[in-house]
PDB file of N, CA and C in Angstrom:
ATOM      1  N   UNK A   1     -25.271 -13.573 -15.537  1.00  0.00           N
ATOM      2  CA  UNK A   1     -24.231 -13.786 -14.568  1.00  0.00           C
ATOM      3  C   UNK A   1     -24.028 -15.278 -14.322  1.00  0.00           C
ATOM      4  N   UNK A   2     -25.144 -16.012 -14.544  1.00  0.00           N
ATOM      5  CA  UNK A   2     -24.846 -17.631 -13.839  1.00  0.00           C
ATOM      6  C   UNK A   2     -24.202 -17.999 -15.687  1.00  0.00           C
ATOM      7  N   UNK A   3     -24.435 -17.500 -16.259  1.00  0.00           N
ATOM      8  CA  UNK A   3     -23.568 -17.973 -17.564  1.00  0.00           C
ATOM      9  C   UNK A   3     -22.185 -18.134 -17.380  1.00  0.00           C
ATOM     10  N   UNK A   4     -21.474 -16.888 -16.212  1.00  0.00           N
ATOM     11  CA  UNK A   4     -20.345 -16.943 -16.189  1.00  0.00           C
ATOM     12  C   UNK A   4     -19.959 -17.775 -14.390  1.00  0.00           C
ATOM     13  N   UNK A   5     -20.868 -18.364 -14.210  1.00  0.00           N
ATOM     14  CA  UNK A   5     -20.445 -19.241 -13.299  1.00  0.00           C
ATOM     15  C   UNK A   5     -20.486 -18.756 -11.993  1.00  0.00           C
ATOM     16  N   UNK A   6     -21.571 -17.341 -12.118  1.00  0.00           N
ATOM     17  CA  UNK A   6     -22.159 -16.745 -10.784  1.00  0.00           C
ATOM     18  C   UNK A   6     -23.147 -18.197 -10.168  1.00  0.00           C
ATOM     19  N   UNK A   7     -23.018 -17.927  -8.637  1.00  0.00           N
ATOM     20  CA  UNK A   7     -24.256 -18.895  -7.921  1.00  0.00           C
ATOM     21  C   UNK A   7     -25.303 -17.366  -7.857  1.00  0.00           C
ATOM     22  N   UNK A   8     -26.690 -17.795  -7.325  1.00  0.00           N
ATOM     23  CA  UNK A   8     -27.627 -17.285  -6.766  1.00  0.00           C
ATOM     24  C   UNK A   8     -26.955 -15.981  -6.124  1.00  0.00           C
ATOM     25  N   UNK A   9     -26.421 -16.295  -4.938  1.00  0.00           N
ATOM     26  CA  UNK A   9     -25.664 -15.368  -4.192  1.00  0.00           C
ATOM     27  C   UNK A   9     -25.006 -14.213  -4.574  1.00  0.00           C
ATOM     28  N   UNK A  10     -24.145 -14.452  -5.553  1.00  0.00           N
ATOM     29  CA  UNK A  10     -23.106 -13.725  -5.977  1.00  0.00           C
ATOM     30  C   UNK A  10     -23.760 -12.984  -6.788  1.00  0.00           C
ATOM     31  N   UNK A  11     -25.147 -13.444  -7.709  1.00  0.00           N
ATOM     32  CA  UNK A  11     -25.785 -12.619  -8.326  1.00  0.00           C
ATOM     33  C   UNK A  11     -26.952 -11.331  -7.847  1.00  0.00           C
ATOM     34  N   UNK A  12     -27.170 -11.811  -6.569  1.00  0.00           N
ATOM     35  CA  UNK A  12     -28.365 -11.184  -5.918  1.00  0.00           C
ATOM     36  C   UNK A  12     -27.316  -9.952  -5.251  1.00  0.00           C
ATOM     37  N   UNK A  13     -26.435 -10.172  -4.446  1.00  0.00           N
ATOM     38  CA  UNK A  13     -24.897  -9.449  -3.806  1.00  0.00           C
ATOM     39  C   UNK A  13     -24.666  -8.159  -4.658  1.00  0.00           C
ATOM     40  N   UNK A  14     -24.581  -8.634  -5.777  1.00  0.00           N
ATOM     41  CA  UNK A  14     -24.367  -7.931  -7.205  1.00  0.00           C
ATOM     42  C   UNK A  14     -24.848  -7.042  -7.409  1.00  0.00           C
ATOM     43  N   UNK A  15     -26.494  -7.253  -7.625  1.00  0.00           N
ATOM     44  CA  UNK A  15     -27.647  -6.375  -7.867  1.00  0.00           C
ATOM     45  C   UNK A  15     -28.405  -5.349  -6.589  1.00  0.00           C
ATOM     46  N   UNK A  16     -27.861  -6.280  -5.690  1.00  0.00           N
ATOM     47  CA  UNK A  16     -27.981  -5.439  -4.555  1.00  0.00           C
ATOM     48  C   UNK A  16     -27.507  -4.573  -4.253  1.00  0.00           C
ATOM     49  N   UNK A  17     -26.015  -4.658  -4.377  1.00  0.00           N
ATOM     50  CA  UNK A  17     -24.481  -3.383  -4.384  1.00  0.00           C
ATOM     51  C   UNK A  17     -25.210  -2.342  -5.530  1.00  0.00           C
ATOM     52  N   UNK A  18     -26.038  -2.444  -6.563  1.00  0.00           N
ATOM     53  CA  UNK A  18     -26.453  -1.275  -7.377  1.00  0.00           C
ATOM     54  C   UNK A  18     -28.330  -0.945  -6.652  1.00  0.00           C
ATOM     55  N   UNK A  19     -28.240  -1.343  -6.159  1.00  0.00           N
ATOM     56  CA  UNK A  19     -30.086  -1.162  -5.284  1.00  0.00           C
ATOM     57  C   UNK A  19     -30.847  -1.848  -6.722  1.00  0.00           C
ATOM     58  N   UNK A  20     -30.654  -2.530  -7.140  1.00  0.00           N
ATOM     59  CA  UNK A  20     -31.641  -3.228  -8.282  1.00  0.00           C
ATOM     60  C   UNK A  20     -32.231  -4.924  -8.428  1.00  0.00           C
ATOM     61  N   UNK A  21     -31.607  -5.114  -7.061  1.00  0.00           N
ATOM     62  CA  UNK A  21     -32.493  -6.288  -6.568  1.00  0.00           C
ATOM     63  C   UNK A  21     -33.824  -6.915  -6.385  1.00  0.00           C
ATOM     64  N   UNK A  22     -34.324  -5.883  -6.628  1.00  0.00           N
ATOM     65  CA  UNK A  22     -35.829  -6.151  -6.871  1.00  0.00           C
ATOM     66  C   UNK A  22     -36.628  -6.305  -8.369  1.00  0.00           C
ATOM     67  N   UNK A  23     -35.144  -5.813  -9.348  1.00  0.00           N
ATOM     68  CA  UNK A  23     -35.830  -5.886 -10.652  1.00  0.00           C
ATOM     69  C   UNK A  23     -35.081  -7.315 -11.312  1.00  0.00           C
ATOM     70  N   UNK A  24     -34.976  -8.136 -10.491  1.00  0.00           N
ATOM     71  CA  UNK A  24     -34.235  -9.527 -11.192  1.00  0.00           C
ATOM     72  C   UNK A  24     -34.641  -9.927 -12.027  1.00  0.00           C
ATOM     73  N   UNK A  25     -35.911 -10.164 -11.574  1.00  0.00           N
ATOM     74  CA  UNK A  25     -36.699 -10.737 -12.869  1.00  0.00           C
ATOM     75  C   UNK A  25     -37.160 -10.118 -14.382  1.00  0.00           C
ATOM     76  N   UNK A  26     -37.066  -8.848 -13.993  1.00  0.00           N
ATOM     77  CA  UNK A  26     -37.597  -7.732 -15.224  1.00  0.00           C
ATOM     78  C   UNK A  26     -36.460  -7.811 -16.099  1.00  0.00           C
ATOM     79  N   UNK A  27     -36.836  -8.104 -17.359  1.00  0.00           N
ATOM     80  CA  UNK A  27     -35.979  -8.389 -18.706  1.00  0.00           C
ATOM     81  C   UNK A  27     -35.412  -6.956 -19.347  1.00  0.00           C
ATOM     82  N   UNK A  28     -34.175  -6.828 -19.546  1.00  0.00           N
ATOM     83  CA  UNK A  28     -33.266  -5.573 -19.326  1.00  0.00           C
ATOM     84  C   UNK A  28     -34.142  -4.288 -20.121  1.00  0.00           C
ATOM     85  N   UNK A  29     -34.945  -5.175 -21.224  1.00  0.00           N
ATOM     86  CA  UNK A  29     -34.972  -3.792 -22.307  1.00  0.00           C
ATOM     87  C   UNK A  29     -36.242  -3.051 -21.844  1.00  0.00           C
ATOM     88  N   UNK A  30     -36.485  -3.237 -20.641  1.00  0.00           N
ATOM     89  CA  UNK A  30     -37.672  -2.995 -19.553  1.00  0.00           C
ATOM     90  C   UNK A  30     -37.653  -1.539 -19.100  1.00  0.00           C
ATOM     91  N   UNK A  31     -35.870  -2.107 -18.206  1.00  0.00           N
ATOM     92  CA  UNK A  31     -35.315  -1.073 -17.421  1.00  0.00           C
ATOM     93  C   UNK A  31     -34.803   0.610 -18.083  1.00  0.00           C
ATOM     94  N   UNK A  32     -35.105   1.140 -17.445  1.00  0.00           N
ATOM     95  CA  UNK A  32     -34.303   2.482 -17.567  1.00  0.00           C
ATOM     96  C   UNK A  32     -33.590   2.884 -17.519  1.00  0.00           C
ATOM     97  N   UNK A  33     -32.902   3.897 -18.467  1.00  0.00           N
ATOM     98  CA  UNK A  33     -31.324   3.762 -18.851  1.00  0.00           C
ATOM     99  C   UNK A  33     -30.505   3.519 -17.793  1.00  0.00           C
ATOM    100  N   UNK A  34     -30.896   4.481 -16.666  1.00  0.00           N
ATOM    101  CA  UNK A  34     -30.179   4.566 -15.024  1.00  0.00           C
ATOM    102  C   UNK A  34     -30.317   2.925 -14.924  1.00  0.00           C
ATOM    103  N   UNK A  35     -31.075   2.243 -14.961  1.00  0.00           N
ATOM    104  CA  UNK A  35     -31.341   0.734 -14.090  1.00  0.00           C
ATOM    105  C   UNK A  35     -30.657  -0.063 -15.526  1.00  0.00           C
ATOM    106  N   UNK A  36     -30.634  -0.041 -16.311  1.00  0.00           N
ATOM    107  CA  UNK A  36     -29.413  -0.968 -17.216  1.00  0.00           C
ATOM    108  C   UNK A  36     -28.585  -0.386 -16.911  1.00  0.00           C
ATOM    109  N   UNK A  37     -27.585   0.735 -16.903  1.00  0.00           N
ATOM    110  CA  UNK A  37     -26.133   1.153 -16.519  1.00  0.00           C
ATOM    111  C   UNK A  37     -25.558   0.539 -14.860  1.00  0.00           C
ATOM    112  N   UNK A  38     -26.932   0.319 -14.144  1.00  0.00           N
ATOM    113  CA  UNK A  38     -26.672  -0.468 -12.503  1.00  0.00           C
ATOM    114  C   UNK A  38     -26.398  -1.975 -13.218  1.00  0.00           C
ATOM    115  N   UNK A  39     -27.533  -2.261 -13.718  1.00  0.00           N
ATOM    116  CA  UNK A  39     -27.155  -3.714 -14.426  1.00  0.00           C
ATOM    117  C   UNK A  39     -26.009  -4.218 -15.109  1.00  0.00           C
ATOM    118  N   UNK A  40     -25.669  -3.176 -15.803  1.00  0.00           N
ATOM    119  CA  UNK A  40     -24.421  -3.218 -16.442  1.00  0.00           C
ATOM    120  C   UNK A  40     -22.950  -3.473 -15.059  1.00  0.00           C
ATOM    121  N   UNK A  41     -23.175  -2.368 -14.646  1.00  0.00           N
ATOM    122  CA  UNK A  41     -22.694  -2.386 -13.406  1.00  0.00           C
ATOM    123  C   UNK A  41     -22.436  -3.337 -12.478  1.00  0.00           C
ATOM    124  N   UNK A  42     -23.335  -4.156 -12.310  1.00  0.00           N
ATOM    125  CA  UNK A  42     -23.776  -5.547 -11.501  1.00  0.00           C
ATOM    126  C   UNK A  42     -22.930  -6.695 -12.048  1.00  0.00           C
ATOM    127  N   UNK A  43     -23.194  -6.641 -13.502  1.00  0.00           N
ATOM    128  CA  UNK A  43     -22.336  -7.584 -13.935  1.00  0.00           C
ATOM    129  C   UNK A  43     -21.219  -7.713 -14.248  1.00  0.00           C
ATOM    130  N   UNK A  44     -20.743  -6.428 -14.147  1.00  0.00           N
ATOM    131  CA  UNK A  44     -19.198  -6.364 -13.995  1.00  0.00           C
ATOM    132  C   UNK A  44     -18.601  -6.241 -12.538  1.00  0.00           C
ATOM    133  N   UNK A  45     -19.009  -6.546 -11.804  1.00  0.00           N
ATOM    134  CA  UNK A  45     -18.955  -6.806 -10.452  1.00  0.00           C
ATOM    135  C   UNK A  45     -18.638  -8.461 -10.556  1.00  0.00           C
ATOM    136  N   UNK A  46     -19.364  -9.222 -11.125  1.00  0.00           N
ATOM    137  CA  UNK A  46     -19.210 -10.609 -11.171  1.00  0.00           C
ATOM    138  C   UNK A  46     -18.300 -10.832 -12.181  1.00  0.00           C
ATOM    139  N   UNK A  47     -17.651 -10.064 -12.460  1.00  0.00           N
ATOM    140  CA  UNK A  47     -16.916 -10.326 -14.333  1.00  0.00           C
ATOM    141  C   UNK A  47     -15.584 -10.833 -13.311  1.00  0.00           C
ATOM    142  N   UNK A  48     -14.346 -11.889 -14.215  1.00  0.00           N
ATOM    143  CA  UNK A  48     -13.375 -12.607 -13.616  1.00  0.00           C
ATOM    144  C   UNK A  48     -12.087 -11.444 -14.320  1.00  0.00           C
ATOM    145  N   UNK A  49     -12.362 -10.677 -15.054  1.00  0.00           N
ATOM    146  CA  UNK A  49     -11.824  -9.977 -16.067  1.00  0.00           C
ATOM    147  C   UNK A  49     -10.102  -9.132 -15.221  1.00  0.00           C
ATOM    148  N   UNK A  50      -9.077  -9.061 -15.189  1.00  0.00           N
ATOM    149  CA  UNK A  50      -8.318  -8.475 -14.727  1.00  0.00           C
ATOM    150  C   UNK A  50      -8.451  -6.939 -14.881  1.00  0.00           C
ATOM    151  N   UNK A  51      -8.809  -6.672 -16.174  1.00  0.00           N
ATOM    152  CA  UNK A  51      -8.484  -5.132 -16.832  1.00  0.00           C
ATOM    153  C   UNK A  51      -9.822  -5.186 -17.112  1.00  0.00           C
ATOM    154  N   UNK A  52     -10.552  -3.923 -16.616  1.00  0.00           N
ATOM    155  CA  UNK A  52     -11.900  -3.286 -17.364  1.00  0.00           C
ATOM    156  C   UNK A  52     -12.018  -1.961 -18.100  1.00  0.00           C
ATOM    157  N   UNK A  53     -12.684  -1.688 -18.830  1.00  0.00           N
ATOM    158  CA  UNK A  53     -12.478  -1.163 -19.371  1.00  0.00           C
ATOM    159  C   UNK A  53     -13.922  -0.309 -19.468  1.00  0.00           C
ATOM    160  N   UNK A  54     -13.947   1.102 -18.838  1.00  0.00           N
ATOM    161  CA  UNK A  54     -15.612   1.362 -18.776  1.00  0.00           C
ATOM    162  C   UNK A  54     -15.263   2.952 -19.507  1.00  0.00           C
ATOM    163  N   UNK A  55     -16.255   2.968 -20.830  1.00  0.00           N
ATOM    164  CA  UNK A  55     -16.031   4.235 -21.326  1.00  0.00           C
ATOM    165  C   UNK A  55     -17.818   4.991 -20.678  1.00  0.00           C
ATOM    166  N   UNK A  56     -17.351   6.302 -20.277  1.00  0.00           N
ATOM    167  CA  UNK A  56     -18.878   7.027 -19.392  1.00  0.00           C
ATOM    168  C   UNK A  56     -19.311   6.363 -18.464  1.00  0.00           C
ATOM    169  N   UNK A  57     -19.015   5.495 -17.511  1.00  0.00           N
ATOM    170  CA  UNK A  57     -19.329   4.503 -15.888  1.00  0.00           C
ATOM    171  C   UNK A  57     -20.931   5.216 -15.715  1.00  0.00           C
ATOM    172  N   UNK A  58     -20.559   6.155 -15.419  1.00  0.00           N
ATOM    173  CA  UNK A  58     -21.381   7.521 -14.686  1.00  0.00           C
ATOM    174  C   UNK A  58     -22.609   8.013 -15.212  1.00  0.00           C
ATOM    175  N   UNK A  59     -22.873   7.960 -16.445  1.00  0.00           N
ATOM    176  CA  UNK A  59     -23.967   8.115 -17.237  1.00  0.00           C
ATOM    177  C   UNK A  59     -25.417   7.640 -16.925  1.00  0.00           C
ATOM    178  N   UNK A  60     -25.966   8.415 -16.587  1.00  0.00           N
ATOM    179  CA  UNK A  60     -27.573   8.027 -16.124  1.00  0.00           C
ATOM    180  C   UNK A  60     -27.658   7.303 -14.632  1.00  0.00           C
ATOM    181  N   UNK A  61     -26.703   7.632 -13.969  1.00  0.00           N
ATOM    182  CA  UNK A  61     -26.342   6.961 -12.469  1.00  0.00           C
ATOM    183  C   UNK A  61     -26.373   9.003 -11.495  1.00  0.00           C
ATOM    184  N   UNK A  62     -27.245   7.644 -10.373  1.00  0.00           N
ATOM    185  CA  UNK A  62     -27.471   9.065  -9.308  1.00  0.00           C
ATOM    186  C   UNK A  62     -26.197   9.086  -8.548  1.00  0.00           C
ATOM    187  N   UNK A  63     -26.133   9.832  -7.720  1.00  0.00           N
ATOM    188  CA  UNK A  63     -25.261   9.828  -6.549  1.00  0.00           C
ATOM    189  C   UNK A  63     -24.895   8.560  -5.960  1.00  0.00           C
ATOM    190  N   UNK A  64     -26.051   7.980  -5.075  1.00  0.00           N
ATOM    191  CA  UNK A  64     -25.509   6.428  -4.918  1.00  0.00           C
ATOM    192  C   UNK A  64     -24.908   5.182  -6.100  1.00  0.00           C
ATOM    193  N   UNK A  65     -25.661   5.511  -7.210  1.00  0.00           N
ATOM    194  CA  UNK A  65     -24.849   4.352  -7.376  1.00  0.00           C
ATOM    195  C   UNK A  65     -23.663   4.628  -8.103  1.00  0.00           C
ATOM    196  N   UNK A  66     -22.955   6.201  -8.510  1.00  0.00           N
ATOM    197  CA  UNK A  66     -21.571   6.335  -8.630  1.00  0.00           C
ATOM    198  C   UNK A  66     -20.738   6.024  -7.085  1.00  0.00           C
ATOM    199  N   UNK A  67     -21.171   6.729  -6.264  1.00  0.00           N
ATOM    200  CA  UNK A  67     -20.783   5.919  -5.122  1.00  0.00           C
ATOM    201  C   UNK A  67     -20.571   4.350  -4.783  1.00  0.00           C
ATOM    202  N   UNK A  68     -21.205   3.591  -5.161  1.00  0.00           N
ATOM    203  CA  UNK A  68     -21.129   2.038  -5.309  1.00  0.00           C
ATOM    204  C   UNK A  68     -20.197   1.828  -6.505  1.00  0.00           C
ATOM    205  N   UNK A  69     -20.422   2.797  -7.755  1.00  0.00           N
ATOM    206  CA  UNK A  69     -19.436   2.414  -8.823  1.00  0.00           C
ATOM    207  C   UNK A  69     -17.773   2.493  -8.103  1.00  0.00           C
ATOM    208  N   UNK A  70     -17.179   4.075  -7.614  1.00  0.00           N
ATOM    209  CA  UNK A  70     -15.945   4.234  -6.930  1.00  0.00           C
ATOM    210  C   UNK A  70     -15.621   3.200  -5.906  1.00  0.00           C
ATOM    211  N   UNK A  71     -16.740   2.366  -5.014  1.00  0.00           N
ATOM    212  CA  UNK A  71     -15.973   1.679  -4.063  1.00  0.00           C
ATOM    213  C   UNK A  71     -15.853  -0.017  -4.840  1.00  0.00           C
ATOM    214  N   UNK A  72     -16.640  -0.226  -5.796  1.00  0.00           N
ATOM    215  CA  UNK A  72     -16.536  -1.294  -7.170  1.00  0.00           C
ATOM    216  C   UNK A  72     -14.774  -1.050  -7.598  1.00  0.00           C
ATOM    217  N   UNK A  73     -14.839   0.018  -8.418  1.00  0.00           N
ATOM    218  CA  UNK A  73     -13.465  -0.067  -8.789  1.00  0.00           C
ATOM    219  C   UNK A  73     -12.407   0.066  -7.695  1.00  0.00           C
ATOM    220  N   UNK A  74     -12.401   0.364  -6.736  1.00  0.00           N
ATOM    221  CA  UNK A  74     -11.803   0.459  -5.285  1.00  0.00           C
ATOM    222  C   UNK A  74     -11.167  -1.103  -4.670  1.00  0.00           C
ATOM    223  N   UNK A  75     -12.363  -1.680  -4.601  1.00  0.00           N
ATOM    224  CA  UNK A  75     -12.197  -3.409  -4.445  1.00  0.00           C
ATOM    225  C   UNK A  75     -11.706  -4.136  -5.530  1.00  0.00           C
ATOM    226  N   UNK A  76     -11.579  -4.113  -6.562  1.00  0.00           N
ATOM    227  CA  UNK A  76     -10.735  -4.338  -7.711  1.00  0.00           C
ATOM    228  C   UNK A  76     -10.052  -4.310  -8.001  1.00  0.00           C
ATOM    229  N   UNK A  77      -9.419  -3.071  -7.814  1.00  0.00           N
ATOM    230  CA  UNK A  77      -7.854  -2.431  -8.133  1.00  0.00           C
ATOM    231  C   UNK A  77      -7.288  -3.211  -6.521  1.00  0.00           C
ATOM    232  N   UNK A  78      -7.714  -2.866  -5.350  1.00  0.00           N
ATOM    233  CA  UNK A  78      -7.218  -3.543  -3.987  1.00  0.00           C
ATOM    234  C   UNK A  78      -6.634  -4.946  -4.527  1.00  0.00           C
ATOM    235  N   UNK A  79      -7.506  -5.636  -5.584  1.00  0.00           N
ATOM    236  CA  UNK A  79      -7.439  -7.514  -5.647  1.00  0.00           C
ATOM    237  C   UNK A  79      -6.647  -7.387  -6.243  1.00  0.00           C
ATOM    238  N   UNK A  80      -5.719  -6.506  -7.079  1.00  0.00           N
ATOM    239  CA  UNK A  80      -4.518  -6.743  -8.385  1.00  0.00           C
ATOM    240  C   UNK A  80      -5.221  -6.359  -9.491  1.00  0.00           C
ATOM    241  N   UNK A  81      -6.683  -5.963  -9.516  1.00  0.00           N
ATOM    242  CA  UNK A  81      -7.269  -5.422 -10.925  1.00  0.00           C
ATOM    243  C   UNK A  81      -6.793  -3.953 -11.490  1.00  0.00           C
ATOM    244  N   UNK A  82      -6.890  -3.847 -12.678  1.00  0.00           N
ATOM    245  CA  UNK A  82      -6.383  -2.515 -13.511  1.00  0.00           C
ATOM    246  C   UNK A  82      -8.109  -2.128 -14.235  1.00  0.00           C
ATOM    247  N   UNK A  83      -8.108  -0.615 -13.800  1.00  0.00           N
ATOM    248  CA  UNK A  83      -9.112  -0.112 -14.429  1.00  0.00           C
ATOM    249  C   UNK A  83      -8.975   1.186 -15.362  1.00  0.00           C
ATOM    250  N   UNK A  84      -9.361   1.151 -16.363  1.00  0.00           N
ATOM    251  CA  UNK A  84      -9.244   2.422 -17.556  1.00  0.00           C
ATOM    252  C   UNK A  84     -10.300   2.464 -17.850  1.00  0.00           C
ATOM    253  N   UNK A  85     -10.621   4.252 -16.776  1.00  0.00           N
ATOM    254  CA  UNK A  85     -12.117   4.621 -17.754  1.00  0.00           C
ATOM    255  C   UNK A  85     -11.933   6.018 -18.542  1.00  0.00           C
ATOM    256  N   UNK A  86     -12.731   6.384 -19.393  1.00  0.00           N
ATOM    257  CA  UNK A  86     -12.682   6.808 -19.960  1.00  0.00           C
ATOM    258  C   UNK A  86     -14.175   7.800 -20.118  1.00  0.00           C
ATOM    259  N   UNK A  87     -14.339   9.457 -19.031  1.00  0.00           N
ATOM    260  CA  UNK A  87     -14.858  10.122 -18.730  1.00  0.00           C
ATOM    261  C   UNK A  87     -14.798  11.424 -19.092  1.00  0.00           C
ATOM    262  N   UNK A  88     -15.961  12.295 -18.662  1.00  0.00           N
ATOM    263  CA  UNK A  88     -15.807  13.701 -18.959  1.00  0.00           C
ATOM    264  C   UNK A  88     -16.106  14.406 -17.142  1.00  0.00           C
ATOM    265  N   UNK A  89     -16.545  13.054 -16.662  1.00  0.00           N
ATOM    266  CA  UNK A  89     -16.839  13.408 -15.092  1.00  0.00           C
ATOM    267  C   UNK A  89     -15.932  13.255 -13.967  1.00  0.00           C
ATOM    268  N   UNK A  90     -15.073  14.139 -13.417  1.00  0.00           N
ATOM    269  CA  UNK A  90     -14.284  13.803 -12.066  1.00  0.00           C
ATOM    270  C   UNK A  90     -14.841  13.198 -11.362  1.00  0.00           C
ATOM    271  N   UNK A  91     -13.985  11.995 -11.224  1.00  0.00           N
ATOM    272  CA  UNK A  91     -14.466  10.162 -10.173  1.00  0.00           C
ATOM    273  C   UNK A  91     -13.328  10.612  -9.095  1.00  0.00           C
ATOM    274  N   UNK A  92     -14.060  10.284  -8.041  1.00  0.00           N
ATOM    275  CA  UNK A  92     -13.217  10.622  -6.869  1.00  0.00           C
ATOM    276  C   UNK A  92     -12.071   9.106  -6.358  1.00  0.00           C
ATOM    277  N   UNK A  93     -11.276   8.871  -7.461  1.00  0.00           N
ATOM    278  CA  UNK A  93     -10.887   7.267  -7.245  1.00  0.00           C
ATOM    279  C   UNK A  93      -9.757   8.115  -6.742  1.00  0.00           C
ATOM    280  N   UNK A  94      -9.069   6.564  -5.269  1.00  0.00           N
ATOM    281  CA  UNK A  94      -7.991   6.619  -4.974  1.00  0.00           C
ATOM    282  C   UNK A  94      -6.539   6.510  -6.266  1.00  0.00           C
ATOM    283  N   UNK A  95      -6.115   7.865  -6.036  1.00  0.00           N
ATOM    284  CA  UNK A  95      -4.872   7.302  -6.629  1.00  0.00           C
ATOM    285  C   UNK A  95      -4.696   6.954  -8.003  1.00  0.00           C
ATOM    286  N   UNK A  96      -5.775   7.909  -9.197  1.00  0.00           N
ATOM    287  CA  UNK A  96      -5.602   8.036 -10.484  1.00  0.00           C
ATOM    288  C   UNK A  96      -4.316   8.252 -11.235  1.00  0.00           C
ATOM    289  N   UNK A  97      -4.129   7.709 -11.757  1.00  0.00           N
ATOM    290  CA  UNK A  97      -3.496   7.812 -13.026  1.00  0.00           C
ATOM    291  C   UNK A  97      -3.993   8.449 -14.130  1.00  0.00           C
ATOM    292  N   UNK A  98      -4.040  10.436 -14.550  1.00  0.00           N
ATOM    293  CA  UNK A  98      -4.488  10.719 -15.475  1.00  0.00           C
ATOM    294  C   UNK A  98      -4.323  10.904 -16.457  1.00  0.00           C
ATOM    295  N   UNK A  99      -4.755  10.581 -17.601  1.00  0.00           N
ATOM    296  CA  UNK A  99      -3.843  10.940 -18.901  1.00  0.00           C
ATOM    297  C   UNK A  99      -5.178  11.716 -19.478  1.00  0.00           C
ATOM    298  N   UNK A 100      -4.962  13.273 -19.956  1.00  0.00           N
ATOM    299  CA  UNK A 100      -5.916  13.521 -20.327  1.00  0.00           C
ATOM    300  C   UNK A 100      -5.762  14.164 -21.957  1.00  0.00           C
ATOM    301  N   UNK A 101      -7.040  13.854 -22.967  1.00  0.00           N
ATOM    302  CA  UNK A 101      -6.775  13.872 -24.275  1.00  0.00           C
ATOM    303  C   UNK A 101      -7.707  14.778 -25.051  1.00  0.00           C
ATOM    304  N   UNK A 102      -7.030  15.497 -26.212  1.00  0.00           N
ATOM    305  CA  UNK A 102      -7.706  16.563 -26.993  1.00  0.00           C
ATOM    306  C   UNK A 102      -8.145  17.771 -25.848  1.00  0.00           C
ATOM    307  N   UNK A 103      -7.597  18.367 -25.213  1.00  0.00           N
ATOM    308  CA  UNK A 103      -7.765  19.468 -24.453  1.00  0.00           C
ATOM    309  C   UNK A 103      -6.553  20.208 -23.618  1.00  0.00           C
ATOM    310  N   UNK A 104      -6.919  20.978 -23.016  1.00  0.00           N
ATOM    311  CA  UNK A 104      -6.016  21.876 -21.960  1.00  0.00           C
ATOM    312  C   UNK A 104      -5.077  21.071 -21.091  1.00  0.00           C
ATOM    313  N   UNK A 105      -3.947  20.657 -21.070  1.00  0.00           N
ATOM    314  CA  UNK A 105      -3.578  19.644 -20.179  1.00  0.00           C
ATOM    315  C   UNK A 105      -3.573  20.425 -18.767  1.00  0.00           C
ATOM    316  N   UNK A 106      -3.758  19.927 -17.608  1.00  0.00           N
ATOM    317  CA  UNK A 106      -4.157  20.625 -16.472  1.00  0.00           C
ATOM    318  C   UNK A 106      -2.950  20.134 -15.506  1.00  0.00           C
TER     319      UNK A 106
END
């Protein structure tokens, strides 16, 4: 994250919004799939990126931190950001746009 011009703050904020603040120091290939997908998570929180692009968000994430993921993309889309994910799991986001592919259209 400080690669991309995170301070201290913005990085700890980050890891905190996924409850993984305590594993800062622990080197990713450490963590467990659930705690890299928060990490992953974390750092796209700090990303400057307009459009993201997350295929499976949800994967190996409990309850809270899809909850932290929906109010992530929530504050994003609020700033002028565009998000396209690409799931098999109903995300309770405000105000989807669905396009759904190879199946039953609903």
């Amino acid at each position: 994250m400080r690669l991309r011009g995170g301070d201290g703050r913005t990085t700890v904020a980050a890891l905190a919004r996924f409850g993984i603040e305590t594993l800062a120091e622990v080197p990713a290939r450490l963590l467990s799939a659930g705690q890299r997908r928060r990490l992953a998570l974390a750092r796209l929180a700090t990303a400057p990126a307009r459009l993201w692009l997350l295929d499976e968000p949800t994967v190996a994430l409990d309850e809270a931190a899809v909850a932290a993921l929906i109010s992530l993309v929530a504050e994003h889309r609020a700033h002028g950001g565009a998000v396209m994910v690409a799931t098999h799991q109903a995300l309770a986001l405000d105000e989807p746009e669905i396009l759904r592919l190879g199946g039953p259209q609903a």
